[in-house]
N, C-alpha and C. Protein backbone atom coordinates (compact mmCIF):
# COMPACT_ATOMS: atom_id res chain seq x y z
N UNK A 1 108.44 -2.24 -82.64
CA UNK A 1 108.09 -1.03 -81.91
C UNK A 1 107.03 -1.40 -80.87
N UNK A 2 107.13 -0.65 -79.89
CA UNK A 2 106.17 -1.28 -78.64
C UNK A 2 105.29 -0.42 -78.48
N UNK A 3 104.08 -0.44 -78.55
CA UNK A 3 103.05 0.17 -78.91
C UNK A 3 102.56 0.88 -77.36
N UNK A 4 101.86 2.35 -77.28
CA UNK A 4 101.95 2.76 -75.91
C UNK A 4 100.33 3.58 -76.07
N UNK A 5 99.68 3.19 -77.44
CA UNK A 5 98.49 3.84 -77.06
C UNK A 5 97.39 2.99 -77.27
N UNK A 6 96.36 3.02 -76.05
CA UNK A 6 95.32 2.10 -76.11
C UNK A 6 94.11 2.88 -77.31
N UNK A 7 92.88 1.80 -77.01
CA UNK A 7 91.87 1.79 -77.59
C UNK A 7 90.98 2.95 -77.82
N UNK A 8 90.85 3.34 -76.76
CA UNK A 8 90.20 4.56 -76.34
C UNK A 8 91.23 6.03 -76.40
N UNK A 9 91.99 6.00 -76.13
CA UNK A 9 93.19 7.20 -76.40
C UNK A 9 93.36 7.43 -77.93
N UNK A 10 92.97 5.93 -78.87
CA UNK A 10 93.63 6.36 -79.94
C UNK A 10 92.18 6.65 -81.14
N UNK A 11 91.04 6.04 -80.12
CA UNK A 11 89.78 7.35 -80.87
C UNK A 11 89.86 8.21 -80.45
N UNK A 12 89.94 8.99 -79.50
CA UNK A 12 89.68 10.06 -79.07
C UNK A 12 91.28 11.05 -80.04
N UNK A 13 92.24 10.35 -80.59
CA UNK A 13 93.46 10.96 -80.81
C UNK A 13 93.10 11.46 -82.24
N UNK A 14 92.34 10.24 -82.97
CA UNK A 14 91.96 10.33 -84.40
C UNK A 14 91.24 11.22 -84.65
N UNK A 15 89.48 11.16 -83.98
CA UNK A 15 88.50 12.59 -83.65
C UNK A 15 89.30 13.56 -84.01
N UNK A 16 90.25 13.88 -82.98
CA UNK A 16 90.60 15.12 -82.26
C UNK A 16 91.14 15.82 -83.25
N UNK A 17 91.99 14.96 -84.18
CA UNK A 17 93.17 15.15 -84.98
C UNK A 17 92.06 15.28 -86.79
N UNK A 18 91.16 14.80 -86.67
CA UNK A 18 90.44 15.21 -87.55
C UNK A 18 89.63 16.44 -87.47
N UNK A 19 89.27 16.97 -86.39
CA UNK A 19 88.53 17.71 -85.65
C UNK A 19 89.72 19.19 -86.11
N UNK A 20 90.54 18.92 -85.18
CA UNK A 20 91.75 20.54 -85.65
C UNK A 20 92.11 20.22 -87.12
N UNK A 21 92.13 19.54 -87.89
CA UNK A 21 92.36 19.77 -89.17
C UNK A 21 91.31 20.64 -90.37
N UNK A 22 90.06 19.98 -89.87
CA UNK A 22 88.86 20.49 -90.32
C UNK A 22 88.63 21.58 -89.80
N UNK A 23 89.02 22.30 -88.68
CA UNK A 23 88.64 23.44 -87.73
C UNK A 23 89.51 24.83 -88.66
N UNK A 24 91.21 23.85 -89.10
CA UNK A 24 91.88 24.62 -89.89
C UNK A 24 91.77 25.24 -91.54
N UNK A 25 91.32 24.04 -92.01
CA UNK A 25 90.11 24.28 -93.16
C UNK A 25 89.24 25.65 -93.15
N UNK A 26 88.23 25.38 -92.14
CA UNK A 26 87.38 26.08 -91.97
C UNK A 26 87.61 27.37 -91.76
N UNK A 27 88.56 28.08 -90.97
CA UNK A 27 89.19 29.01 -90.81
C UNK A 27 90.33 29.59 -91.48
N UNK A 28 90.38 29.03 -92.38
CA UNK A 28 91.62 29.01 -93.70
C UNK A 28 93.10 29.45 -92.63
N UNK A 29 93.36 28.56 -91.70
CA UNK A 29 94.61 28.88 -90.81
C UNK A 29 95.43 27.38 -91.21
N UNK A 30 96.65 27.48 -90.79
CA UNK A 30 98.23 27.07 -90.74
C UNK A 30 98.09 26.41 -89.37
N UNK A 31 97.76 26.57 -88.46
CA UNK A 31 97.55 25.91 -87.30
C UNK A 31 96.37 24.78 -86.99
N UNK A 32 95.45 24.46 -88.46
CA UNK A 32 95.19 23.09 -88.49
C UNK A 32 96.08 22.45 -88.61
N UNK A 33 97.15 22.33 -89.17
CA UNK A 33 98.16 21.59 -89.52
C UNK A 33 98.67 20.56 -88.47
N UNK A 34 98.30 21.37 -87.04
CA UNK A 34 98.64 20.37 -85.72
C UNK A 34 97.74 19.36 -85.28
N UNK A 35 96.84 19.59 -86.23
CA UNK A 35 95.88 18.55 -86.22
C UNK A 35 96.25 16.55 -86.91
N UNK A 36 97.55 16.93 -87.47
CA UNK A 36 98.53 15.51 -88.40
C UNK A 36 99.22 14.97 -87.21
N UNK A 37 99.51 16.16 -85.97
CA UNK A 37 100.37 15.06 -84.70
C UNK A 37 99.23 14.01 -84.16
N UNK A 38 97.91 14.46 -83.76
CA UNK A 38 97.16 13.59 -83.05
C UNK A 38 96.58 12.59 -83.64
N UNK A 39 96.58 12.82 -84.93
CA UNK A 39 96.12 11.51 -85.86
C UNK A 39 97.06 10.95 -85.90
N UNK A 40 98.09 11.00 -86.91
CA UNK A 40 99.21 10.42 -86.75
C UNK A 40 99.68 9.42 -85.52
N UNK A 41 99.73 9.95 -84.49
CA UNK A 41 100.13 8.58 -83.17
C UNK A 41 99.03 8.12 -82.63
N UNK A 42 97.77 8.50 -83.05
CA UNK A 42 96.35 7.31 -83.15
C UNK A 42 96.63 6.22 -84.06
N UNK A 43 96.93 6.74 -85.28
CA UNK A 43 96.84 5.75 -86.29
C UNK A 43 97.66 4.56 -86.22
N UNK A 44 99.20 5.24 -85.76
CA UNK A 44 100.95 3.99 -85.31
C UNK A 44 100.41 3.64 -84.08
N UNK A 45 99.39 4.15 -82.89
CA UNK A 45 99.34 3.27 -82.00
C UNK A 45 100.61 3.75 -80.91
N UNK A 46 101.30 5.30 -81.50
CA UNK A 46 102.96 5.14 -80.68
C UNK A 46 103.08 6.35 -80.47
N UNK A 47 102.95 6.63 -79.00
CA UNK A 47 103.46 8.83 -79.30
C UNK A 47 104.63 8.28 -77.96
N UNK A 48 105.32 9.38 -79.26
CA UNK A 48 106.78 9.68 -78.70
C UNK A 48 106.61 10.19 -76.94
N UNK A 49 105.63 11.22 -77.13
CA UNK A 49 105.70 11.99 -75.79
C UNK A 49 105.68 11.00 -74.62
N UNK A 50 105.10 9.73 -74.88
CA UNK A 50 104.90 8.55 -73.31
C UNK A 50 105.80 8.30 -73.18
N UNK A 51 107.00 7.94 -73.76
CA UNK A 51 108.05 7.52 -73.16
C UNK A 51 109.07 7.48 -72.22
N UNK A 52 109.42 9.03 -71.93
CA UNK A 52 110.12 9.47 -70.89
C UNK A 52 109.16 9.99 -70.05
N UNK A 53 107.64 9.40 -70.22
CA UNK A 53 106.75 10.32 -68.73
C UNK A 53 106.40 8.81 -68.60
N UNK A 54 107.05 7.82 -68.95
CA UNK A 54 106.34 6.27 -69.08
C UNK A 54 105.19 5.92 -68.51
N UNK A 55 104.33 6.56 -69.65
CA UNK A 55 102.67 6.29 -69.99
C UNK A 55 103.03 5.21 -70.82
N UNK A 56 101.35 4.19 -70.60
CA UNK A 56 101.25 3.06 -71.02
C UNK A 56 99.61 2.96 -70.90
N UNK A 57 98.79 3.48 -72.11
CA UNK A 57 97.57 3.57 -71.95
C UNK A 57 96.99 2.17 -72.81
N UNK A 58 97.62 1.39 -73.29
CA UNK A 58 97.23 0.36 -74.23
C UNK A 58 96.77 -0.91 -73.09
N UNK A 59 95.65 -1.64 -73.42
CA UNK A 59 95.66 -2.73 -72.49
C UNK A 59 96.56 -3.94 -72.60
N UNK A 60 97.06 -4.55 -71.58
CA UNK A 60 97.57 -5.79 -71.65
C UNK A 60 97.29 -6.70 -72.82
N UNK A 61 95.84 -6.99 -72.91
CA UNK A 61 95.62 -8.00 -73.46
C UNK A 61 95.57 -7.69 -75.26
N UNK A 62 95.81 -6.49 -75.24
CA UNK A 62 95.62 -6.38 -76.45
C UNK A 62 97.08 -6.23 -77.43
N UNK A 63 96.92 -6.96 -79.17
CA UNK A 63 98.00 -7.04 -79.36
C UNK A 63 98.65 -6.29 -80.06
């Protein structure tokens, strides 16, 4: 699998994705739940959505 999210995209993905989960918690809502997409393709390094907008936020050098 060819990896399409860099360094920085994929803290800011993890935060974020911890951030609306806990937000959903807190508010006893069903719509933390969207908080598992942004972690989730932090964590694989792979969101579906770049592909057909062919984003490529990962650096070269990295493996």
């Amino acid at each position: 699998m060819n990896f399409n999210v860099g360094g920085t995209d994929k803290k800011i993905r993890i935060i974020s994705g911890i951030g609306i989960l806990l937000a959903g918690i807190i508010f006893q809502s069903w719509w933390g739940l969207l908080g598992i997409i942004p972690l989730l393709t932090g964590l694989v390094k792979f969101c579906p959505l770049y592909c057909p907008l062919n984003i490529d936020t990962k650096n070269k050098k990295e493996p």
